[in-house]
PDB file of N, CA and C in Angstrom:
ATOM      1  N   UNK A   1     108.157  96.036 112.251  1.00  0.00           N
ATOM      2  CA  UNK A   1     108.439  96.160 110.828  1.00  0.00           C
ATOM      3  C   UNK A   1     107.676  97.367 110.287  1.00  0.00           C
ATOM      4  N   UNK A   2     108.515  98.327 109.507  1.00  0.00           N
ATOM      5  CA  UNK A   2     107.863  98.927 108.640  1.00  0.00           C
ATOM      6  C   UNK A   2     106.569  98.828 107.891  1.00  0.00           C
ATOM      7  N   UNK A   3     105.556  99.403 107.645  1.00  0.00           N
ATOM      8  CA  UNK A   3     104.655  99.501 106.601  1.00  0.00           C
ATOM      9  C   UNK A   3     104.535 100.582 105.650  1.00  0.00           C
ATOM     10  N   UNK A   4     104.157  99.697 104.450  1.00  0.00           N
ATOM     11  CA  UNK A   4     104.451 101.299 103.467  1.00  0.00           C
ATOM     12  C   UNK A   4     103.331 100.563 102.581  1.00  0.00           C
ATOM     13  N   UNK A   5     102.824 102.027 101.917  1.00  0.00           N
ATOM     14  CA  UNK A   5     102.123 101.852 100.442  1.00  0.00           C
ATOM     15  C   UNK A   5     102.036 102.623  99.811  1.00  0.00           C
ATOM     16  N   UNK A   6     102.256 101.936  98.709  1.00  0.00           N
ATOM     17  CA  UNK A   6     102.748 103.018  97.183  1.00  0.00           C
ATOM     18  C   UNK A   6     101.006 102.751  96.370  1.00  0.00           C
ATOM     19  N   UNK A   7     100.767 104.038  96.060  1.00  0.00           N
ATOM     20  CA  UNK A   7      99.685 104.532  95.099  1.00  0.00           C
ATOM     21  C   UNK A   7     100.211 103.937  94.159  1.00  0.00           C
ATOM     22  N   UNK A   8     100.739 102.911  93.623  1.00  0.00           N
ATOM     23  CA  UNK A   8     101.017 102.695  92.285  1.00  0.00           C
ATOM     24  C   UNK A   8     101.264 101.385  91.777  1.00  0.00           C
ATOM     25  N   UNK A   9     101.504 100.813  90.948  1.00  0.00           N
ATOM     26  CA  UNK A   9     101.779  99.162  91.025  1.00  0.00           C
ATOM     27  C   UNK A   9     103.022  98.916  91.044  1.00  0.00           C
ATOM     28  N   UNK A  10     103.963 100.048  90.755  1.00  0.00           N
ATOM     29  CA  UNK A  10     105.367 100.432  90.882  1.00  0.00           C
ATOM     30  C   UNK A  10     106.037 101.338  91.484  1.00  0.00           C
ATOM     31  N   UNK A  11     107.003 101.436  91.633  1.00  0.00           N
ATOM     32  CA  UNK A  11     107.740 102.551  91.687  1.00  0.00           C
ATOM     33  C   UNK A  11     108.647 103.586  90.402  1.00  0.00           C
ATOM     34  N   UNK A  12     108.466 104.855  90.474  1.00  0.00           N
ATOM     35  CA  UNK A  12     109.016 105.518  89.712  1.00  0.00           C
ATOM     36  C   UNK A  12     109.414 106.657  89.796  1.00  0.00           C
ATOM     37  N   UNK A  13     110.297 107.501  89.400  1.00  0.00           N
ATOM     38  CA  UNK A  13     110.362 108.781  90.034  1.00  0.00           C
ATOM     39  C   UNK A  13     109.326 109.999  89.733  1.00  0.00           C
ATOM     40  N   UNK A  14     108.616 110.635  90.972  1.00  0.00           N
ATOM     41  CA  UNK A  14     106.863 110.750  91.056  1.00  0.00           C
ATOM     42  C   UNK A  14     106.017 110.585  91.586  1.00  0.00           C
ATOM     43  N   UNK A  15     106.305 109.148  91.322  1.00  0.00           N
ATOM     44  CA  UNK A  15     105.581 108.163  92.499  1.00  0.00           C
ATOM     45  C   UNK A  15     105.321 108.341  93.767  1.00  0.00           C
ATOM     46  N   UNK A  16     103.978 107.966  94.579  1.00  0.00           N
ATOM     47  CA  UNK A  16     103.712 108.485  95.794  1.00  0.00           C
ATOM     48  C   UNK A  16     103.104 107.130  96.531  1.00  0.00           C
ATOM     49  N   UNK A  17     103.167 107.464  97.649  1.00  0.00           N
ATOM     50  CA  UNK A  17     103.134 106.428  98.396  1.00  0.00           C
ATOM     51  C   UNK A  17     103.275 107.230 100.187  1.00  0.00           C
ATOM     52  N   UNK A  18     102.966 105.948 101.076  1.00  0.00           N
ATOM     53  CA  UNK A  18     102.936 106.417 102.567  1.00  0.00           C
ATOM     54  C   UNK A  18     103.365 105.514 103.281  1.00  0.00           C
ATOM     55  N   UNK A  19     104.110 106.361 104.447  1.00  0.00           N
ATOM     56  CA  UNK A  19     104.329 105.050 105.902  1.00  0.00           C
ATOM     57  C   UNK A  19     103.524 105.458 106.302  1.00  0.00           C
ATOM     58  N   UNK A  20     102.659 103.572 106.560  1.00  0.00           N
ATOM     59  CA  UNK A  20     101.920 103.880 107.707  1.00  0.00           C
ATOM     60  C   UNK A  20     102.170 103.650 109.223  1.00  0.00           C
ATOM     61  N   UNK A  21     103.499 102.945 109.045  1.00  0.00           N
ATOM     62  CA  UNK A  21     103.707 102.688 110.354  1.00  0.00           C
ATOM     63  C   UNK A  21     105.127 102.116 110.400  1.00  0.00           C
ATOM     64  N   UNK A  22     105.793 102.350 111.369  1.00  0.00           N
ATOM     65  CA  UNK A  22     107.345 102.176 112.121  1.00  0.00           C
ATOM     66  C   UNK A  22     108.704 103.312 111.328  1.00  0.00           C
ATOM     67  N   UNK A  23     109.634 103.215 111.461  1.00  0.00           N
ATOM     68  CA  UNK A  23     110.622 103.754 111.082  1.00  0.00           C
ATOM     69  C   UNK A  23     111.748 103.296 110.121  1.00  0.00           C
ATOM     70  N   UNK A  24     112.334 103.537 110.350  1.00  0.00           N
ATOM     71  CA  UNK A  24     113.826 102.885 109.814  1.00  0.00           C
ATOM     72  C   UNK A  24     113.890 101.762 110.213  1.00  0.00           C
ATOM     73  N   UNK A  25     114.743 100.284 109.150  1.00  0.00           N
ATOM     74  CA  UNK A  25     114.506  99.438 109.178  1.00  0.00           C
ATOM     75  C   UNK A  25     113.663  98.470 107.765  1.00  0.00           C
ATOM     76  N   UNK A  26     114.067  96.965 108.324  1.00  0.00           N
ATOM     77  CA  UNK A  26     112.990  95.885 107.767  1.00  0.00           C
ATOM     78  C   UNK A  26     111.678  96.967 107.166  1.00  0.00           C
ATOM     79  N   UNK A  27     111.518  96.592 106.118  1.00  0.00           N
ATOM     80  CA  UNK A  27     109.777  96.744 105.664  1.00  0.00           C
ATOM     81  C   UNK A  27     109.154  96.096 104.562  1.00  0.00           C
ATOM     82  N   UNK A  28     107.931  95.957 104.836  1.00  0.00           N
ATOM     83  CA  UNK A  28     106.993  95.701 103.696  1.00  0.00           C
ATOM     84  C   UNK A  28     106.246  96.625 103.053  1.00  0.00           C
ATOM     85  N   UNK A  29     106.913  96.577 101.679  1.00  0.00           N
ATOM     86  CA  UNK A  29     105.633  97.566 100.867  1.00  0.00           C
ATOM     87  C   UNK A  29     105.050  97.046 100.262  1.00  0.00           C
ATOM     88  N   UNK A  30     103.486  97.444  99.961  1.00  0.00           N
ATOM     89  CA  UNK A  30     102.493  97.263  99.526  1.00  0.00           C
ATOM     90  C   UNK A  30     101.926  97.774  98.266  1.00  0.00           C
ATOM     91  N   UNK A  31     101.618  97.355  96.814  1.00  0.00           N
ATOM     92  CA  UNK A  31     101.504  98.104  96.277  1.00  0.00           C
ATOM     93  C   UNK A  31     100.228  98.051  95.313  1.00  0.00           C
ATOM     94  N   UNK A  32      99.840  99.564  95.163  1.00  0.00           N
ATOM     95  CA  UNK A  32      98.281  99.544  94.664  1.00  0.00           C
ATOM     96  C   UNK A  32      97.652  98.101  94.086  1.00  0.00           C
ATOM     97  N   UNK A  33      98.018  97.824  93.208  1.00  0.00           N
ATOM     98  CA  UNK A  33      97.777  95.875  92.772  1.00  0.00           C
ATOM     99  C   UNK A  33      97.346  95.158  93.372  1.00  0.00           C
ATOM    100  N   UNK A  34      97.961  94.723  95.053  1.00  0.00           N
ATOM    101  CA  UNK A  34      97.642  94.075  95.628  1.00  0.00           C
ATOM    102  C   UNK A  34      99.111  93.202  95.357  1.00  0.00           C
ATOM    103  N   UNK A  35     100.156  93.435  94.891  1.00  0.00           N
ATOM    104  CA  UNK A  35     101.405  92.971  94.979  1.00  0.00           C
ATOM    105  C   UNK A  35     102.126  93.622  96.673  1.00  0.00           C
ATOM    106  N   UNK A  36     103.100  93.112  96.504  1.00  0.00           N
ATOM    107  CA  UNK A  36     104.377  93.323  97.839  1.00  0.00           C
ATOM    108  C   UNK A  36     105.493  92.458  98.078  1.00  0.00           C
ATOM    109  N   UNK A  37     106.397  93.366  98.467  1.00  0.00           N
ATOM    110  CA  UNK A  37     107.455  93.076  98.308  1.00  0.00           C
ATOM    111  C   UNK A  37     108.284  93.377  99.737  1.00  0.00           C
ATOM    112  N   UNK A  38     109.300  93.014  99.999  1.00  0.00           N
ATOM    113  CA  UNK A  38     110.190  93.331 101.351  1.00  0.00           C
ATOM    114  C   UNK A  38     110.614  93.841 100.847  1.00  0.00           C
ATOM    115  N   UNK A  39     111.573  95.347 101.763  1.00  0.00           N
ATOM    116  CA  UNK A  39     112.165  96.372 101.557  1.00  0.00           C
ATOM    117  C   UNK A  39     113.079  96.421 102.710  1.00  0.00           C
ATOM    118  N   UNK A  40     113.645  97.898 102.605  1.00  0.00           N
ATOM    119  CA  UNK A  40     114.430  98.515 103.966  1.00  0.00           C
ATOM    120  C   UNK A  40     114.466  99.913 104.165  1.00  0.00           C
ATOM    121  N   UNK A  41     114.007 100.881 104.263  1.00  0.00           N
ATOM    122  CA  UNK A  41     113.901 102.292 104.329  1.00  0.00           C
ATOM    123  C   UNK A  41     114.859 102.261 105.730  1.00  0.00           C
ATOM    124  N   UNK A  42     115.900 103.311 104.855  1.00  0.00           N
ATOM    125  CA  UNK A  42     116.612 104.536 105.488  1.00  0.00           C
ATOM    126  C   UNK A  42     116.979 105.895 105.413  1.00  0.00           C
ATOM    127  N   UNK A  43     116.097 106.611 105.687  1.00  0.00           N
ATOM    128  CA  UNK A  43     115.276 107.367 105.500  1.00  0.00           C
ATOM    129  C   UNK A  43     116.978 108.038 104.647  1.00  0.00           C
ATOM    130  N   UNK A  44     116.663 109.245 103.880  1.00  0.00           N
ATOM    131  CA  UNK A  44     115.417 109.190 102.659  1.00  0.00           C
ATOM    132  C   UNK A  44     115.640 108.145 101.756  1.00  0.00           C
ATOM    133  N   UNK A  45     116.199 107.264 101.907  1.00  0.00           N
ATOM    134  CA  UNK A  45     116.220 105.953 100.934  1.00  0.00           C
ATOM    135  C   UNK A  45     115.233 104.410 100.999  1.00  0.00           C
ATOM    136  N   UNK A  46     115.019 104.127 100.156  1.00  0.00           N
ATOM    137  CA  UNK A  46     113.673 103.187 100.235  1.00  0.00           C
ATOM    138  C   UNK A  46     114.702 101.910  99.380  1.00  0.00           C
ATOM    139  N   UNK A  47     115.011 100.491 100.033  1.00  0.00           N
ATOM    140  CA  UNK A  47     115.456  99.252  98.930  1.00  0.00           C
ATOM    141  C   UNK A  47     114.474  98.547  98.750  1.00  0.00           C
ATOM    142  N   UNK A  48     114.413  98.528  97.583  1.00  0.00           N
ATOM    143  CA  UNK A  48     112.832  96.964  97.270  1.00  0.00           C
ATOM    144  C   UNK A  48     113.671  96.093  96.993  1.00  0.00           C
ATOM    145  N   UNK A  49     112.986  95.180  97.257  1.00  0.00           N
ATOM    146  CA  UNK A  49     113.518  93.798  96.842  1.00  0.00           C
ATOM    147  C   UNK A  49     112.733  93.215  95.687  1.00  0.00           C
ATOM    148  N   UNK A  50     113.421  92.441  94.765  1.00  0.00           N
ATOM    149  CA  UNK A  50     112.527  91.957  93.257  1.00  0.00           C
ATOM    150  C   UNK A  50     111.048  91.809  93.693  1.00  0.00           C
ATOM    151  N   UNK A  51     110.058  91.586  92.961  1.00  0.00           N
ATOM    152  CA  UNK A  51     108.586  91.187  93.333  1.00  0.00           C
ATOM    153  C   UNK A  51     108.190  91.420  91.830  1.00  0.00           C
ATOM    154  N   UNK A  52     107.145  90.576  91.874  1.00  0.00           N
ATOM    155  CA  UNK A  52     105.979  90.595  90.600  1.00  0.00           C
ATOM    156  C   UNK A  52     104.658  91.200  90.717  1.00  0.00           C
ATOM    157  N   UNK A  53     104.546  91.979  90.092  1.00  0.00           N
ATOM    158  CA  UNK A  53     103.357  92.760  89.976  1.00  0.00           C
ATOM    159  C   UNK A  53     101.865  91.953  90.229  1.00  0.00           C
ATOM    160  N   UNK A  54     100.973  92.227  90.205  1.00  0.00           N
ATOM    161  CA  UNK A  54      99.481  91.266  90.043  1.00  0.00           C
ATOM    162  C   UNK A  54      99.182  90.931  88.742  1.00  0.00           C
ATOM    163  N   UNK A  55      99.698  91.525  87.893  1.00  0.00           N
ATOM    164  CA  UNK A  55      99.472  91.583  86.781  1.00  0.00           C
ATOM    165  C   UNK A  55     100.493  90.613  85.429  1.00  0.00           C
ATOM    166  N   UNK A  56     101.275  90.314  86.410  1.00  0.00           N
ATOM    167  CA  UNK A  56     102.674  89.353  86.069  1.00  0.00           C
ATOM    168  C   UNK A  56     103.928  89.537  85.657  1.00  0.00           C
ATOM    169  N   UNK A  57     103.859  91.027  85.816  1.00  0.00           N
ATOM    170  CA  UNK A  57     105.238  91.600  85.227  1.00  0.00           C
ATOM    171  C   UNK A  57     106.465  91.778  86.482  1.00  0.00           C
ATOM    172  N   UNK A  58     107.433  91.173  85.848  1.00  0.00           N
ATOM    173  CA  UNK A  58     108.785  90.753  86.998  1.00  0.00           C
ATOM    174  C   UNK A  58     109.169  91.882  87.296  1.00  0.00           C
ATOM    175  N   UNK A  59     109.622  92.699  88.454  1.00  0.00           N
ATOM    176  CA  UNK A  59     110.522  93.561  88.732  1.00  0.00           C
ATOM    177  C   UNK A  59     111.378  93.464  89.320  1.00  0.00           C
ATOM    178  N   UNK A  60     112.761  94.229  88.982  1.00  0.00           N
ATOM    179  CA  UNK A  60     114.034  93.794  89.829  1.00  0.00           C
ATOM    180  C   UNK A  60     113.859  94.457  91.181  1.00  0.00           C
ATOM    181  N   UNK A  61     114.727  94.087  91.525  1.00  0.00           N
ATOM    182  CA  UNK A  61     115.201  95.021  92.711  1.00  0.00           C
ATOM    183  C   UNK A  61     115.976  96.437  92.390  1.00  0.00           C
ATOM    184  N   UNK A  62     115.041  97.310  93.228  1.00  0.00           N
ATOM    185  CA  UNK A  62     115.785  98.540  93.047  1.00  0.00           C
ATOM    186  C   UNK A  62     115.567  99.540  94.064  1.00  0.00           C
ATOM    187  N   UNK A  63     116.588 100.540  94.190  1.00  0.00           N
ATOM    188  CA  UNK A  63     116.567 101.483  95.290  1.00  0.00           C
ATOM    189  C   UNK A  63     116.295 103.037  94.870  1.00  0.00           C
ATOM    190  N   UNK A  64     115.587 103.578  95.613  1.00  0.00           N
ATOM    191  CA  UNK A  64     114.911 105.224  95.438  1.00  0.00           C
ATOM    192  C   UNK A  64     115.338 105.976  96.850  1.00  0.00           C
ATOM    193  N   UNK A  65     115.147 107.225  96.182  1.00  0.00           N
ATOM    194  CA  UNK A  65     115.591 108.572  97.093  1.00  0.00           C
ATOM    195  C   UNK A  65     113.781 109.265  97.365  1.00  0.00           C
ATOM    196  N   UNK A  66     113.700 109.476  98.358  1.00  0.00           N
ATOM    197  CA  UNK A  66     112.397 110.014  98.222  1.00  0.00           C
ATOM    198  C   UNK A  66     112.187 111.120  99.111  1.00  0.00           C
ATOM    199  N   UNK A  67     111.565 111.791  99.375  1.00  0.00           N
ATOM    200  CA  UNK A  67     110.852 113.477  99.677  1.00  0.00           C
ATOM    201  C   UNK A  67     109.641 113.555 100.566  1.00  0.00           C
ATOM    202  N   UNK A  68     109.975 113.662 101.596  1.00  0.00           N
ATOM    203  CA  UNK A  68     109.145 113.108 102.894  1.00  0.00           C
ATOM    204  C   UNK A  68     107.849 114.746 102.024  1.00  0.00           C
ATOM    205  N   UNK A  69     106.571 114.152 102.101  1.00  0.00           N
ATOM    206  CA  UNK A  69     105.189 115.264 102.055  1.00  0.00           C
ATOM    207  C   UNK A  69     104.677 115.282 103.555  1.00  0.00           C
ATOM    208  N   UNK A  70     103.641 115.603 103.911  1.00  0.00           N
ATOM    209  CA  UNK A  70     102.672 115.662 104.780  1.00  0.00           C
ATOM    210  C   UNK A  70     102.251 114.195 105.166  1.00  0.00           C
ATOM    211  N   UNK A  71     101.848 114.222 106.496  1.00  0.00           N
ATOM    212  CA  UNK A  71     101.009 113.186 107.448  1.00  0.00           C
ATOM    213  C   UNK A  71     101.932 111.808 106.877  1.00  0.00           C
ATOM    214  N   UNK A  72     103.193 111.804 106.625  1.00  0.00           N
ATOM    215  CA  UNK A  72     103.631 110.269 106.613  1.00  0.00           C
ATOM    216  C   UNK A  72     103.529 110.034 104.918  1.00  0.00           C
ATOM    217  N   UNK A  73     103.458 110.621 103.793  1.00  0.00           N
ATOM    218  CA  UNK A  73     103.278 110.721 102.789  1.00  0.00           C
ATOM    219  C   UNK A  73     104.611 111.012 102.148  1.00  0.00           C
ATOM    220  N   UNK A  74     105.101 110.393 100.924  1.00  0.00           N
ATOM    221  CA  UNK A  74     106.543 110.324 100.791  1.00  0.00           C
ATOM    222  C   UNK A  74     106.153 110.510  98.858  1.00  0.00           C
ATOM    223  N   UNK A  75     107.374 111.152  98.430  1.00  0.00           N
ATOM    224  CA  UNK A  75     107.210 110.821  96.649  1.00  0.00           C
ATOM    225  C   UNK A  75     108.676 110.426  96.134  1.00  0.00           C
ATOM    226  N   UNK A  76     108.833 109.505  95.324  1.00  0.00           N
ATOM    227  CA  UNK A  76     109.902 108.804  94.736  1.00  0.00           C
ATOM    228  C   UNK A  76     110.499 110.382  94.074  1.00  0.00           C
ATOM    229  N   UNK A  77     112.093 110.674  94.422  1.00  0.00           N
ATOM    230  CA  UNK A  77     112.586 111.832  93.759  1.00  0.00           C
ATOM    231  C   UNK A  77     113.652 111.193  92.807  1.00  0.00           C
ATOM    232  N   UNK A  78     114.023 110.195  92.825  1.00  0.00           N
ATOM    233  CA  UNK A  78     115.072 109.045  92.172  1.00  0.00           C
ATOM    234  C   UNK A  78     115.328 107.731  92.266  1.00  0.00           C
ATOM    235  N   UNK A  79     116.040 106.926  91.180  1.00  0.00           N
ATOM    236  CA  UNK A  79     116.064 105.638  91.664  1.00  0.00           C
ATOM    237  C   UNK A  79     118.179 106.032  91.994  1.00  0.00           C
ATOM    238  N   UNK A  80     118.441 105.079  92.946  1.00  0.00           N
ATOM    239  CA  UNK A  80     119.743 105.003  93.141  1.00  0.00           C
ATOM    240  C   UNK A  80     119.962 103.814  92.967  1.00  0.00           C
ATOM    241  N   UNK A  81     121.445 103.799  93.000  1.00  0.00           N
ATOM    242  CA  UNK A  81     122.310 102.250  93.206  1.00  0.00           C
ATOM    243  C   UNK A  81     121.639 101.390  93.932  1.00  0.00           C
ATOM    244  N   UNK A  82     121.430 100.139  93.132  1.00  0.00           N
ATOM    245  CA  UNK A  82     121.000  99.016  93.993  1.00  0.00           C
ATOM    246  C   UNK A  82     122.117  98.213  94.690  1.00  0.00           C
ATOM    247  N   UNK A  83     122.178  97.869  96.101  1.00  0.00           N
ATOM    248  CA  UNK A  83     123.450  97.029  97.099  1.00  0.00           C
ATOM    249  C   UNK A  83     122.866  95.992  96.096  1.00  0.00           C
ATOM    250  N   UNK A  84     124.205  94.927  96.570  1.00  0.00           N
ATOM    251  CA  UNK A  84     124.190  93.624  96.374  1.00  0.00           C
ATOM    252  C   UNK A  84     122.947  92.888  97.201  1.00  0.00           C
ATOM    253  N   UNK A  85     123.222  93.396  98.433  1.00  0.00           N
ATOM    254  CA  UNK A  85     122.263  92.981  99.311  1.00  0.00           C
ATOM    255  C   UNK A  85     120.642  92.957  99.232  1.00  0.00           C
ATOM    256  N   UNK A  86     120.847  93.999  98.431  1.00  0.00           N
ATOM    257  CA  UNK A  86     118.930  94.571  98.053  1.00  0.00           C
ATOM    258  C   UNK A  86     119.003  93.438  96.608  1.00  0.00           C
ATOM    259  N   UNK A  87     119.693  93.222  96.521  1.00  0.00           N
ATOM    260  CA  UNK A  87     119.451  92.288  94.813  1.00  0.00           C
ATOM    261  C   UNK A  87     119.112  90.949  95.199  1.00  0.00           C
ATOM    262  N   UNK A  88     119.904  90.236  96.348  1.00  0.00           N
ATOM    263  CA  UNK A  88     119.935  89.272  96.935  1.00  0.00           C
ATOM    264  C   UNK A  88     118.322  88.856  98.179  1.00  0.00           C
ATOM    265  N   UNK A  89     117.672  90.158  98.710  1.00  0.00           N
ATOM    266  CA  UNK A  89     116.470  89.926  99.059  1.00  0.00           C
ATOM    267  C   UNK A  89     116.717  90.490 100.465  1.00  0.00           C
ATOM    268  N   UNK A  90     117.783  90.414 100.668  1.00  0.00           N
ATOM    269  CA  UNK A  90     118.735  90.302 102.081  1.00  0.00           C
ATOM    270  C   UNK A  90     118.928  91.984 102.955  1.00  0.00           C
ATOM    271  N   UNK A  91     117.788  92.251 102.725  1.00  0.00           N
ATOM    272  CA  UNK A  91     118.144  93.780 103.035  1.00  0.00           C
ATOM    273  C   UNK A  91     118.801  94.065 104.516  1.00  0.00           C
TER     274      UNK A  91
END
């Protein structure tokens, strides 16, 4: 499985974040908070699946375009169409 973590308690376009480990595929991201959520990165596309912040605020599910940086380091360049599937959890 994927690993990822986002510098942020969200995602947004900006936003930065890193794989730390695997490829394409299943993933879990991690996010600054101490929240997480299941995902699916294909590359350059990232699906989250809904999750709640640490802080208690609901987020849907939603999908981003992102901009591979240095050493495994990635930045949100857009949000795209969310699948049915990414809404459903079901990536």
């Amino acid at each position: 499985m994927t690993e990822i973590e986002a510098h942020h308690s969200h995602l947004y376009p900006g936003a930065t974040g890193r794989i730390l480990s695997g490829k394409d595929g299943a993933a879990l991201i991690r996010f600054a908070d101490g929240a997480s959520a299941s995902a699916h990165l294909a590359w350059p596309e990232l699906a989250v699946a809904a999750y709640t912040t640490f802080a208690g605020s609901d987020i849907p599910a939603k999908s981003w375009r992102l901009v591979e940086l240095e050493d495994g380091a990635f930045r949100v360049k857009a949000r795209i169409a969310v699948t049915e599937t990414c809404k459903k959890g079901g990536h």
